[in-house]
N, C-alpha and C. Protein backbone atom coordinates (compact mmCIF):
# COMPACT_ATOMS: atom_id res chain seq x y z
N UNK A 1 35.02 -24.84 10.63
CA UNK A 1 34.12 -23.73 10.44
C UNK A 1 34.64 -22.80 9.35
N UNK A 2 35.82 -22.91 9.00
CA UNK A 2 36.28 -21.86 8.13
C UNK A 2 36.48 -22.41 7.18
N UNK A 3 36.46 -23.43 6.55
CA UNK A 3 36.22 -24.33 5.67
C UNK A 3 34.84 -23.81 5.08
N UNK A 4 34.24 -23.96 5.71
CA UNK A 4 32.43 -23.66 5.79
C UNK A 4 32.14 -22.21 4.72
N UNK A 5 32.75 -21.17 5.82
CA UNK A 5 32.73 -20.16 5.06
C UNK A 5 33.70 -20.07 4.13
N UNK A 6 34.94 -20.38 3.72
CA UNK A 6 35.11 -19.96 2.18
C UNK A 6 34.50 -20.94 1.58
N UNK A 7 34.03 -22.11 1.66
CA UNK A 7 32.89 -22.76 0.68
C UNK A 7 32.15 -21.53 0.15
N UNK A 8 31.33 -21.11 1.00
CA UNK A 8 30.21 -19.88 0.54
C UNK A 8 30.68 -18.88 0.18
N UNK A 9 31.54 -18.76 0.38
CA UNK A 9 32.88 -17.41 -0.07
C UNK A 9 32.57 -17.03 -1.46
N UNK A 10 33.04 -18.93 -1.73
CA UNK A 10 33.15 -19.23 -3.08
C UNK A 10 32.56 -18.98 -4.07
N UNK A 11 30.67 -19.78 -3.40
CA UNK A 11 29.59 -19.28 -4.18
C UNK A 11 29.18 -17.92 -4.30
N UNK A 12 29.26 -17.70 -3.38
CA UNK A 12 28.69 -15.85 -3.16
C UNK A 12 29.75 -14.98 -2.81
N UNK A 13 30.37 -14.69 -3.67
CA UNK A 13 31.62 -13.80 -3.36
C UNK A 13 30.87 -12.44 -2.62
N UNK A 14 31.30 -11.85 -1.00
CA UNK A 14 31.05 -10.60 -0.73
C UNK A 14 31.18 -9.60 -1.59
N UNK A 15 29.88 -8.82 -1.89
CA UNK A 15 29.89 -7.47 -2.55
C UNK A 15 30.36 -6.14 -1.61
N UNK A 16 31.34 -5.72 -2.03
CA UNK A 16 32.03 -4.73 -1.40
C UNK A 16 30.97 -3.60 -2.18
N UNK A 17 30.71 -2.41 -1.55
CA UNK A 17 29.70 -1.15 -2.15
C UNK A 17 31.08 -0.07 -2.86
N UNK A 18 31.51 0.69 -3.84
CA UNK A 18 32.43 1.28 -3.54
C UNK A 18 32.43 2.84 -3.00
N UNK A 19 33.64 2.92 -2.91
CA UNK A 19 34.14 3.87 -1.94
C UNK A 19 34.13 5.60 -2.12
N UNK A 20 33.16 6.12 -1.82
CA UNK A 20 32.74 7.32 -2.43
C UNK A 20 33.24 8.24 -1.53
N UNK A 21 34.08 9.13 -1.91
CA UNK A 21 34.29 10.41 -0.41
C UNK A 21 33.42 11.39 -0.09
N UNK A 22 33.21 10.97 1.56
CA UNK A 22 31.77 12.08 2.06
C UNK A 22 32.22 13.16 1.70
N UNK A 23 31.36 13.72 1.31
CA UNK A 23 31.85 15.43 1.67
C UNK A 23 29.94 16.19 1.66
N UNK A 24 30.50 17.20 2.85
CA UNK A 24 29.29 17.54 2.76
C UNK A 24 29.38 18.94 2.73
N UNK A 25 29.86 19.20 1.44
CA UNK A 25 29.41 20.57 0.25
C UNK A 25 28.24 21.49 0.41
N UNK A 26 28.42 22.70 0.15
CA UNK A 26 26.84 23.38 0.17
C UNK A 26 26.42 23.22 -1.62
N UNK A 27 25.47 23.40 -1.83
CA UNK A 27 25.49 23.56 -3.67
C UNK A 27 26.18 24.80 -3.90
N UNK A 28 26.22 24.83 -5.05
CA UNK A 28 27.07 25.65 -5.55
C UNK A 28 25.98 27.35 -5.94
N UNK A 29 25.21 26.98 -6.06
CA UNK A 29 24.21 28.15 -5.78
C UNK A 29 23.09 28.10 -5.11
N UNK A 30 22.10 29.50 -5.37
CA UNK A 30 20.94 29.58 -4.67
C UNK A 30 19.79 28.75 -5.31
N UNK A 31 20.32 28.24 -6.76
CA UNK A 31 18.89 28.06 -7.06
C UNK A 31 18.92 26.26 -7.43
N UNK A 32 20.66 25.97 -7.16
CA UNK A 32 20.43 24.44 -6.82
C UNK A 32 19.43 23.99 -5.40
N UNK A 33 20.13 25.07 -4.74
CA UNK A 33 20.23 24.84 -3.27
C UNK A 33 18.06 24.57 -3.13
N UNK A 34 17.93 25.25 -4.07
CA UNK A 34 16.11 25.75 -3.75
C UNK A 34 15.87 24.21 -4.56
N UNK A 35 16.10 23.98 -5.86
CA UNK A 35 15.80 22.31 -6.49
C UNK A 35 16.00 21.35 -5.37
N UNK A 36 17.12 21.27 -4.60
CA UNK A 36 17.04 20.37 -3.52
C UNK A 36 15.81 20.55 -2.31
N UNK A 37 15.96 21.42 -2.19
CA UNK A 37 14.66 21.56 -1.15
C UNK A 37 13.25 21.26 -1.83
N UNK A 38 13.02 21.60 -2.85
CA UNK A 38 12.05 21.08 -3.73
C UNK A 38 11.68 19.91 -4.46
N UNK A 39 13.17 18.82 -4.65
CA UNK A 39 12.72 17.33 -4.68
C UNK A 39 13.05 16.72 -3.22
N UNK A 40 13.31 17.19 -2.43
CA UNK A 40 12.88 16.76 -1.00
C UNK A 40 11.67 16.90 -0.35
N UNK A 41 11.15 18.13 -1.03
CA UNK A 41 9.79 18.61 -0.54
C UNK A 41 8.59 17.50 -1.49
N UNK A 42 9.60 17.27 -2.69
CA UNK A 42 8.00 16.72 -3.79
C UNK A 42 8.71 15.08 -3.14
N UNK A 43 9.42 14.59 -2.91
CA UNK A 43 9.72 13.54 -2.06
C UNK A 43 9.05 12.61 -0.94
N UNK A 44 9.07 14.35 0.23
CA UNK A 44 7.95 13.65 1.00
C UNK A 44 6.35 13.68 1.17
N UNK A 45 6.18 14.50 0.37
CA UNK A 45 4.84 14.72 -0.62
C UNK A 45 4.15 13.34 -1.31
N UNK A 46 4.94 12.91 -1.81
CA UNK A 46 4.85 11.67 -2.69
C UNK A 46 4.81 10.32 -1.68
N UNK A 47 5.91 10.17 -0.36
CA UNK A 47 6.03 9.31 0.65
C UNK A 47 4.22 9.09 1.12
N UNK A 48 3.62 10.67 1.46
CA UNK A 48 2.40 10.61 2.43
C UNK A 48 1.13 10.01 1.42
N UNK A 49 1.18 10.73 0.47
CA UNK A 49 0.28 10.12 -0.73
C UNK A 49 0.77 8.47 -0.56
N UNK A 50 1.66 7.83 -1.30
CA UNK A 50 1.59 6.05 -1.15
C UNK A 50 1.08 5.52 0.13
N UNK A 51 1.22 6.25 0.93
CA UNK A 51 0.90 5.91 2.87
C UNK A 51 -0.82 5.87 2.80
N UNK A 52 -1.63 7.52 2.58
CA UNK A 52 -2.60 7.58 2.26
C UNK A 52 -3.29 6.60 1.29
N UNK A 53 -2.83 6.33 0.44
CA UNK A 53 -3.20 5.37 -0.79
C UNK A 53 -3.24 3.30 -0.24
N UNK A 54 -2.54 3.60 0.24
CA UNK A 54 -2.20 1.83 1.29
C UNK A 54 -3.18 1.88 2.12
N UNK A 55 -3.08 2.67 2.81
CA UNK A 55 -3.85 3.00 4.15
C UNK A 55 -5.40 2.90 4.15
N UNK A 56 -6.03 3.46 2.94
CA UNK A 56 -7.20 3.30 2.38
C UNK A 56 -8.03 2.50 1.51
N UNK A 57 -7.16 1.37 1.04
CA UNK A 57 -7.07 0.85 0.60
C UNK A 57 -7.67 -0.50 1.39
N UNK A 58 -6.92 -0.65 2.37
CA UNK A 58 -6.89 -1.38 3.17
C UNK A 58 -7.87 -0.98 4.36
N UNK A 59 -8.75 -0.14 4.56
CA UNK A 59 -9.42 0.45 5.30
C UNK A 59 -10.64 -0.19 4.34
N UNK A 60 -10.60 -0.07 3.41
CA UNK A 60 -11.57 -0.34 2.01
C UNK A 60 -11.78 -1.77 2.28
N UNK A 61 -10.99 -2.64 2.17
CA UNK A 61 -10.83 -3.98 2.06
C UNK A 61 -11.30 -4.47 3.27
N UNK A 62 -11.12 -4.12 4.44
CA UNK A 62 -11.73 -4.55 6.05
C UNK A 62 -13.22 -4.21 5.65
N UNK A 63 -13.55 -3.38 5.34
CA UNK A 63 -15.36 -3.03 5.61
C UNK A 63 -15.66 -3.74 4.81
N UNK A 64 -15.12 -4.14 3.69
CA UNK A 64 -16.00 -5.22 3.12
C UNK A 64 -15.94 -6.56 3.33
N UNK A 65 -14.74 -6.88 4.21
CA UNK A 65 -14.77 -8.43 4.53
C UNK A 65 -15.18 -8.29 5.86
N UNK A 66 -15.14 -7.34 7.09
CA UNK A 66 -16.15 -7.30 8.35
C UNK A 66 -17.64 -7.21 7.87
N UNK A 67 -17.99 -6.63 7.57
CA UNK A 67 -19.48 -5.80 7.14
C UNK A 67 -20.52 -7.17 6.06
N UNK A 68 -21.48 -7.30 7.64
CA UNK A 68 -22.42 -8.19 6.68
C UNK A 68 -23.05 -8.09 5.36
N UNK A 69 -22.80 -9.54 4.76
CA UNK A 69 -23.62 -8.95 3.43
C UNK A 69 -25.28 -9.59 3.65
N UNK A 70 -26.03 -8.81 2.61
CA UNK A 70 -27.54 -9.36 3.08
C UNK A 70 -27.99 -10.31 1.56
N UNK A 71 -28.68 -11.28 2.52
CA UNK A 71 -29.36 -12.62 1.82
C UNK A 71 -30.23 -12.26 0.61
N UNK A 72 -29.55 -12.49 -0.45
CA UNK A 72 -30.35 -11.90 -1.72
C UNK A 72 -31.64 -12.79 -1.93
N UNK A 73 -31.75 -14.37 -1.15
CA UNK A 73 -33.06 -15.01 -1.00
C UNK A 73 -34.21 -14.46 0.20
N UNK A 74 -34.14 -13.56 1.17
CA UNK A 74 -34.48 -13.34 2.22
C UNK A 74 -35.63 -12.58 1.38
N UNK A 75 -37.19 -12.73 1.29
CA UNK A 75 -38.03 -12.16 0.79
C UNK A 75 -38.38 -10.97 0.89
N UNK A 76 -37.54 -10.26 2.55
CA UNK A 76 -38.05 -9.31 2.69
C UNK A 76 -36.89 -8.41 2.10
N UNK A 77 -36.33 -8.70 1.60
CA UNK A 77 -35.08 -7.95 0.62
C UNK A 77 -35.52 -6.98 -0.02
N UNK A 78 -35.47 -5.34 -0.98
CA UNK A 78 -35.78 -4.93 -1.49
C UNK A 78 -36.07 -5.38 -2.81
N UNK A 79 -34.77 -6.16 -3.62
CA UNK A 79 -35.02 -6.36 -4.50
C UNK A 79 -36.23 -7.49 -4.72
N UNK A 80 -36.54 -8.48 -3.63
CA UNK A 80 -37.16 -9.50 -3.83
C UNK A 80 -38.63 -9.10 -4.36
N UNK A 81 -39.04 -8.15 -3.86
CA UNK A 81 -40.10 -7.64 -4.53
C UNK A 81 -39.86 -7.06 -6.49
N UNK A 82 -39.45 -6.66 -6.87
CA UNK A 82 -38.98 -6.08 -7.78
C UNK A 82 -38.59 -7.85 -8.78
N UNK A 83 -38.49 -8.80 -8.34
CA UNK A 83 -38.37 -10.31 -9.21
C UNK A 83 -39.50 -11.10 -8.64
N UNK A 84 -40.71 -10.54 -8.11
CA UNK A 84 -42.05 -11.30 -7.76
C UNK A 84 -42.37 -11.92 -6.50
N UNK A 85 -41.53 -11.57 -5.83
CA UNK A 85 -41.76 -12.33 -4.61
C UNK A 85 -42.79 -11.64 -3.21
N UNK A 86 -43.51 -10.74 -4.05
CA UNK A 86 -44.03 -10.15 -2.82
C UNK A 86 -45.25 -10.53 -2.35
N UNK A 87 -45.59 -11.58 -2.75
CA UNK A 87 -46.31 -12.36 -2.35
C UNK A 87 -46.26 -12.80 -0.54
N UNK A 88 -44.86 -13.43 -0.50
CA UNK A 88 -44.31 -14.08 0.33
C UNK A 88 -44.06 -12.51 1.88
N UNK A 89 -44.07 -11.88 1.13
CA UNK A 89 -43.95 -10.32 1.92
C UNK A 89 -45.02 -10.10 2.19
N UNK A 90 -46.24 -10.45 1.58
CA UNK A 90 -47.82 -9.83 2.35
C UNK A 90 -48.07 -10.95 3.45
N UNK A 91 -47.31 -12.49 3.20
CA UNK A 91 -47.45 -13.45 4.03
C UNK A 91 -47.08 -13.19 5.29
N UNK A 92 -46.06 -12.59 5.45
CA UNK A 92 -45.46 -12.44 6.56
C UNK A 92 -46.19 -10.96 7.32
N UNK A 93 -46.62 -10.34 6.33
CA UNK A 93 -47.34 -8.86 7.17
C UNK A 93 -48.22 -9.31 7.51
């Protein structure tokens, strides 16, 4: 089994991420401190919009593949009158 894995070792050497020290700093002023709150704010602003935008999208796409479409040969069609067919419409009245 360990044969196995340094085979793949081999091919795919593990990516180590590197090593950054937490620190959790305040900014250094008031008006960083306000830019952060403000690309956090235009952040999740931007999150609800792509959500909204998917969401409707796809709300869009169901009504038109549920939602019957109507028989553009069916005489009693609106348009069928309007390309001569109303002939076939007094037949039936």
């Amino acid at each position: 089994m360990f044969q196995i894995e340094q085979f793949i070792e081999s091919i795919f050497p593990s990516q180590k991420p590197p090593q950054q020290p937490v620190t959790t700093e305040t900014p250094a002023s008031a008006e960083d401190e306000a830019k952060l709150r403000a690309d956090k704010d235009e952040a999740k602003w931007d999150l609800i919009y792509m959500g909204l935008a998917i969401v409707s999208i796809l709300v869009i796409i169901t009504v038109f593949m549920v939602s019957p479409l109507p028989d553009p040969c069916d005489p009693c069609y609106p348009w069928s009158v309007a390309l001569g067919n109303d002939s076939q419409i007094r037949r039936r009245l």
